[in-house]
Protein backbone atom coordinates (compact mmCIF):
# COMPACT_ATOMS: atom_id res chain seq x y z
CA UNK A 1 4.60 7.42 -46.17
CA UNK A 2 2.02 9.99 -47.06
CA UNK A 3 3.82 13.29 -46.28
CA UNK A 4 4.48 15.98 -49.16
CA UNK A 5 7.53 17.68 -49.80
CA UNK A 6 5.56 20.27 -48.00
CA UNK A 7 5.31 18.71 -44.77
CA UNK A 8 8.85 17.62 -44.55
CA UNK A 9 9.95 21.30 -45.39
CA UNK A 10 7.36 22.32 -42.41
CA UNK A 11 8.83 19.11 -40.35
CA UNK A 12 12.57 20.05 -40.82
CA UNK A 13 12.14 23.86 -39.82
CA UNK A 14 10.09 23.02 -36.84
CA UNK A 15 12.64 20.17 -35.41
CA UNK A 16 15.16 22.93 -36.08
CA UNK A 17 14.03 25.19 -34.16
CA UNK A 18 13.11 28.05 -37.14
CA UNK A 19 10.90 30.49 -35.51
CA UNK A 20 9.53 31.96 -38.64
CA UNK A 21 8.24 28.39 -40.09
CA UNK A 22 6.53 27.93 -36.59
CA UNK A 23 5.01 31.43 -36.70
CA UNK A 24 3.75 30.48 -40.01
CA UNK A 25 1.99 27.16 -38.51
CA UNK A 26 0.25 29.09 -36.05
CA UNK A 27 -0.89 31.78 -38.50
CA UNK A 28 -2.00 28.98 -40.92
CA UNK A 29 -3.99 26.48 -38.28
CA UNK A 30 -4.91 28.22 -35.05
CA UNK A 31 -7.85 29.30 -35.96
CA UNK A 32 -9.19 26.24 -37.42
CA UNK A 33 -8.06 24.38 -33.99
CA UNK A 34 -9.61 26.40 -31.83
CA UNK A 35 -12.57 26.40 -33.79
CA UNK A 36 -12.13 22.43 -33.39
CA UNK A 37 -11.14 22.72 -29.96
CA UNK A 38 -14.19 24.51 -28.95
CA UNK A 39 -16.19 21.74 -29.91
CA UNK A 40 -15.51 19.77 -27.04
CA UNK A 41 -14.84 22.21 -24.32
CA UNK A 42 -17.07 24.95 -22.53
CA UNK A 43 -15.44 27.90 -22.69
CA UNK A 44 -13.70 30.18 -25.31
CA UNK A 45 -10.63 30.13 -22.77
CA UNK A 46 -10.80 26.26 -22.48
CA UNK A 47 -10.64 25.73 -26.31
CA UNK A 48 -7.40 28.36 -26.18
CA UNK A 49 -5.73 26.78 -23.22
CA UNK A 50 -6.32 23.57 -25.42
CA UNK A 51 -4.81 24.86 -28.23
CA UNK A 52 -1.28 26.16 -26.43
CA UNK A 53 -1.01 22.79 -25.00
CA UNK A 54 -1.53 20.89 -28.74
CA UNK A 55 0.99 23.59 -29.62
CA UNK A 56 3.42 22.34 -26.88
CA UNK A 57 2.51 18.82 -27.49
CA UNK A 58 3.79 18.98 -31.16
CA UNK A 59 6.88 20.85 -30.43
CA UNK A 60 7.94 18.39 -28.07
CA UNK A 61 6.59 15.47 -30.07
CA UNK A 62 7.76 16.47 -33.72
CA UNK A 63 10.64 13.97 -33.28
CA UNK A 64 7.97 11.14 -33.05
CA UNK A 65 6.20 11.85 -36.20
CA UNK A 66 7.01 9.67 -39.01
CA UNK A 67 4.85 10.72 -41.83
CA UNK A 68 2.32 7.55 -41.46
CA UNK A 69 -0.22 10.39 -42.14
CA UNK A 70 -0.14 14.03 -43.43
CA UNK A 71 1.20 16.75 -40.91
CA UNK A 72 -1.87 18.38 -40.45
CA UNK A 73 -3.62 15.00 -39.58
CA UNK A 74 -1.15 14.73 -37.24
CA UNK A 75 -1.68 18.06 -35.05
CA UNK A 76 -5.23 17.89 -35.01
CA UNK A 77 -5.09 14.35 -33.93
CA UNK A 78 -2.75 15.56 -30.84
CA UNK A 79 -5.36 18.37 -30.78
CA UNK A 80 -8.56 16.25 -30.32
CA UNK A 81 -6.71 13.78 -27.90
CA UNK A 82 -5.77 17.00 -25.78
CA UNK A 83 -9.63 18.33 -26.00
CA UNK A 84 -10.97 15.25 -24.99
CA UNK A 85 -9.17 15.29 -21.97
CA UNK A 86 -9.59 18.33 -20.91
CA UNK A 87 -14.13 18.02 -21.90
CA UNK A 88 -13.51 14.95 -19.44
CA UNK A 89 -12.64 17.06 -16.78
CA UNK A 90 -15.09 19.48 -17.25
CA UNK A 91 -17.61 16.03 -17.51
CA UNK A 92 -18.86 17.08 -20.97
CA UNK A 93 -17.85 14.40 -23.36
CA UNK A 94 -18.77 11.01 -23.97
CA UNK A 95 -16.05 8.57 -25.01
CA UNK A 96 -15.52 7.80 -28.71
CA UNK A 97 -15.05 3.97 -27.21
CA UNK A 98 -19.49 4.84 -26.73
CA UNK A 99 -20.03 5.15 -30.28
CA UNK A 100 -22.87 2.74 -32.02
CA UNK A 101 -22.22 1.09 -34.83
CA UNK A 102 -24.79 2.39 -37.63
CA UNK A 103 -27.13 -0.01 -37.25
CA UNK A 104 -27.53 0.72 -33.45
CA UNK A 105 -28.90 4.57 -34.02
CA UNK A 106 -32.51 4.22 -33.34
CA UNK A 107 -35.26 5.66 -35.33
CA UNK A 108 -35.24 7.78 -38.49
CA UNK A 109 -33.66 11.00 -39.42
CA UNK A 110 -36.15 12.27 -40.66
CA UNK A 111 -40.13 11.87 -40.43
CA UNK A 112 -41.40 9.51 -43.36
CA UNK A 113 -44.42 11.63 -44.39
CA UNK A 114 -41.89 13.48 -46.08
CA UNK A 115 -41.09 10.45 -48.45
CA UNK A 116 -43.32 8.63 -50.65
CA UNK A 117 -44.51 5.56 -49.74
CA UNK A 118 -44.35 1.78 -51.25
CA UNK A 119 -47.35 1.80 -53.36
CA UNK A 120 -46.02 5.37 -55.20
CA UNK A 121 -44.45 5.10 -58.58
CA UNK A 122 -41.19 6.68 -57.12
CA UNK A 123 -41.05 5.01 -53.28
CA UNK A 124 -38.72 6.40 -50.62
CA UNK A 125 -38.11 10.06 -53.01
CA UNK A 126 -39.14 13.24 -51.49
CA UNK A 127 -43.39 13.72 -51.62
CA UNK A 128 -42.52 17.37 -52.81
CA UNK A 129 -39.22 19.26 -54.03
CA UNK A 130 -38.22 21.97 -51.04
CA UNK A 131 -39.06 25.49 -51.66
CA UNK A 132 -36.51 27.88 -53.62
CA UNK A 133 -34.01 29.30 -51.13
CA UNK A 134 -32.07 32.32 -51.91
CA UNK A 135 -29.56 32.63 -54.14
CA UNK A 136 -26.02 31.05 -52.78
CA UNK A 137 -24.21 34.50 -53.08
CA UNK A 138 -27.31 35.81 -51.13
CA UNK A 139 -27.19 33.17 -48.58
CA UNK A 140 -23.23 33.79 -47.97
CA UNK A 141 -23.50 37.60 -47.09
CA UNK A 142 -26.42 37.10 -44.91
CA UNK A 143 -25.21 37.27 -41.10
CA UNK A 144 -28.49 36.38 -40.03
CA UNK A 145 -28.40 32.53 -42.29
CA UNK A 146 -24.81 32.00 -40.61
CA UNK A 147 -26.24 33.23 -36.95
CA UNK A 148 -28.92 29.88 -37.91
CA UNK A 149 -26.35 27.55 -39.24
CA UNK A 150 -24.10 28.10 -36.15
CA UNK A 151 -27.30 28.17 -33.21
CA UNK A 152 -28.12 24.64 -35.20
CA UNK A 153 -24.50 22.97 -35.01
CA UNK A 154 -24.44 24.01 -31.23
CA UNK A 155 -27.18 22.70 -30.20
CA UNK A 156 -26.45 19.54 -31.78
CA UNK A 157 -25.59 15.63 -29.71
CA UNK A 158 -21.56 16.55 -29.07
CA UNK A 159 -20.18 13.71 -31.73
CA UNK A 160 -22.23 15.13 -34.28
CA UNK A 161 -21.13 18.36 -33.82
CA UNK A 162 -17.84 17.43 -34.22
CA UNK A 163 -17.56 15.51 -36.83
CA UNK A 164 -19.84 18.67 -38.87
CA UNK A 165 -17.63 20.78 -38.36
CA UNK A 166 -14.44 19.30 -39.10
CA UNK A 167 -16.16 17.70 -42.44
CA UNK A 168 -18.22 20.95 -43.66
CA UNK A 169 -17.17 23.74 -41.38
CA UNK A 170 -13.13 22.94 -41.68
CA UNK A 171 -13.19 21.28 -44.96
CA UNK A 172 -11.31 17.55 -43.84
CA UNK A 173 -12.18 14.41 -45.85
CA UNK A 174 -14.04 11.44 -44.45
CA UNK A 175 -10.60 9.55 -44.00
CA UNK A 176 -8.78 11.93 -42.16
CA UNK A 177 -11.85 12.76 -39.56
CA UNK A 178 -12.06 8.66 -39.22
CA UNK A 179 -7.84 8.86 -37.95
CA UNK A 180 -8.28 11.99 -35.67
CA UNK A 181 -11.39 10.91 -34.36
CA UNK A 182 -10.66 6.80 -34.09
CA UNK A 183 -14.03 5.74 -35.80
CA UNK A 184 -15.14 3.57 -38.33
CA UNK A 185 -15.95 5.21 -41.23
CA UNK A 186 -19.61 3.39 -40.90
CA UNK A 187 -20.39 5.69 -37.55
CA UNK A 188 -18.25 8.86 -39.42
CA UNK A 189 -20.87 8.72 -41.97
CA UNK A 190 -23.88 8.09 -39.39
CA UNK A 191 -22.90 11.16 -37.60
CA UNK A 192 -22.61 13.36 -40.87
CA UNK A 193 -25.73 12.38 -41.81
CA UNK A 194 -27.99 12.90 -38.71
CA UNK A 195 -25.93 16.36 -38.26
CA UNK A 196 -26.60 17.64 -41.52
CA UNK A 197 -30.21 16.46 -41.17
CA UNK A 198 -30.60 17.94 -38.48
CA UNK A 199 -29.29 21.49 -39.55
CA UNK A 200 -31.74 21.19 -42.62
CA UNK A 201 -34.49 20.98 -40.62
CA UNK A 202 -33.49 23.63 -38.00
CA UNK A 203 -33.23 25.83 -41.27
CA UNK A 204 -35.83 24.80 -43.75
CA UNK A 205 -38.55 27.15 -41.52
CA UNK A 206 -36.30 29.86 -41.67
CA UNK A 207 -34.96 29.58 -45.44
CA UNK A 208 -38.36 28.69 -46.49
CA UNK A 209 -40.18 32.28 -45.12
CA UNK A 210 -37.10 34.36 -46.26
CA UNK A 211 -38.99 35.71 -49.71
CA UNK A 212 -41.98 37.08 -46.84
CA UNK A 213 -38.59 38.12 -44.79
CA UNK A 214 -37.02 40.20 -47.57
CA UNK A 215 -40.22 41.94 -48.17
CA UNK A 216 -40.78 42.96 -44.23
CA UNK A 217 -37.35 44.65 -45.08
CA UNK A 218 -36.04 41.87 -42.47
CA UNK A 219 -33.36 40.19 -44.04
């Protein structure tokens, strides 16, 4: 059993019907679903719809849980399966059954010019550090660096822009995306990777001329 004390508080209210532990639940994790929802569905409304029904789902289905994995695990596994359905009927998603195994993802992330070669002293590191970004605390408070980082994760393959956001947007460990999701943890880290390469290199063009940016007065 991996539940916490917590959970089984959270458990007990909800099979007893207490409205105010409920309301809490929804206060806590709708947002985070429906960010997660949206993932695999078209429409803002879609990803809500989806998230009522989870909602529904785990009120009638909270007598079936039996702690095997945390609570939270638990909803946004009912969540995903209930997304996925409804991204089949709107024929956007690709079943997880489709995934490659690592080995079968063709190509390299990233171009090798950007890595030093055999015969170098220090083969496969980068040719050349990247250049400075901002500051963090700059980076945070800038709209515009969050309006990049978001256009990037859209536009990103559908499983990898899943499994990016629940790992970096939503904060979920490697183990608990590889239970809601039903993947190895060999494709898990696949996707990760390629994601996150991919949102570097969306942003490196756009991080790397913010010094010019701040002195047009444009960031």
């Amino acid at each position: 059993m991996v539940t916490s004390s917590t959970d089984d508080a959270i458990v007990a209210g909800v099979r007893s019907g207490d409205e105010a532990v409920f309301a809490q639940l929804l206060n806590d994790w709708s947002r985070s679903m429906l960010l997660l929802a949206r993932t695999f569905v078209s429409t803002d409304a879609s990803a809500e719809e989806v998230v009522q029904d989870t909602w529904l789902a785990v009120i009638g289905g909270i007598d079936r849980f039996e702690g095997r994995s945390s609570l939270r695990t638990w909803v946004y596994r009912v969540l995903v399966n209930t997304a996925k359905k409804r991204g089949l009927r709107e024929s956007r998603t690709v079943p997880w059954s489709s995934l490659a195994t690592a080995d079968e993802f063709p190509g390299p992330t990233l171009e090798s010019a950007l890595f030093r070669d055999a015969t170098d002293r220090y083969p496969g590191h980068w040719r050349s550090f990247p250049a400075q970004w901002r500051s963090p605390e700059a980076m945070v408070l800038d709209g515009e660096v969050r309006t990049q980082v978001r256009t990037a994760i859209d536009a990103l393959p559908e499983r990898q822009r899943i499994v990016i956001t629940l790992r970096d947007m939503m904060g979920h460990s490697s183990d608990e995306v590889c239970e809601m999701l039903q993947v190895t943890g060999a494709n898990q880290r696949v996707l990760l990777h390629r994601a996150r390469a991919a949102v570097r290199t969306h942003l490196a063009p756009y991080l790397t001329d913010g010094s010019s940016a701040e002195a047009d007065g444009v960031a």
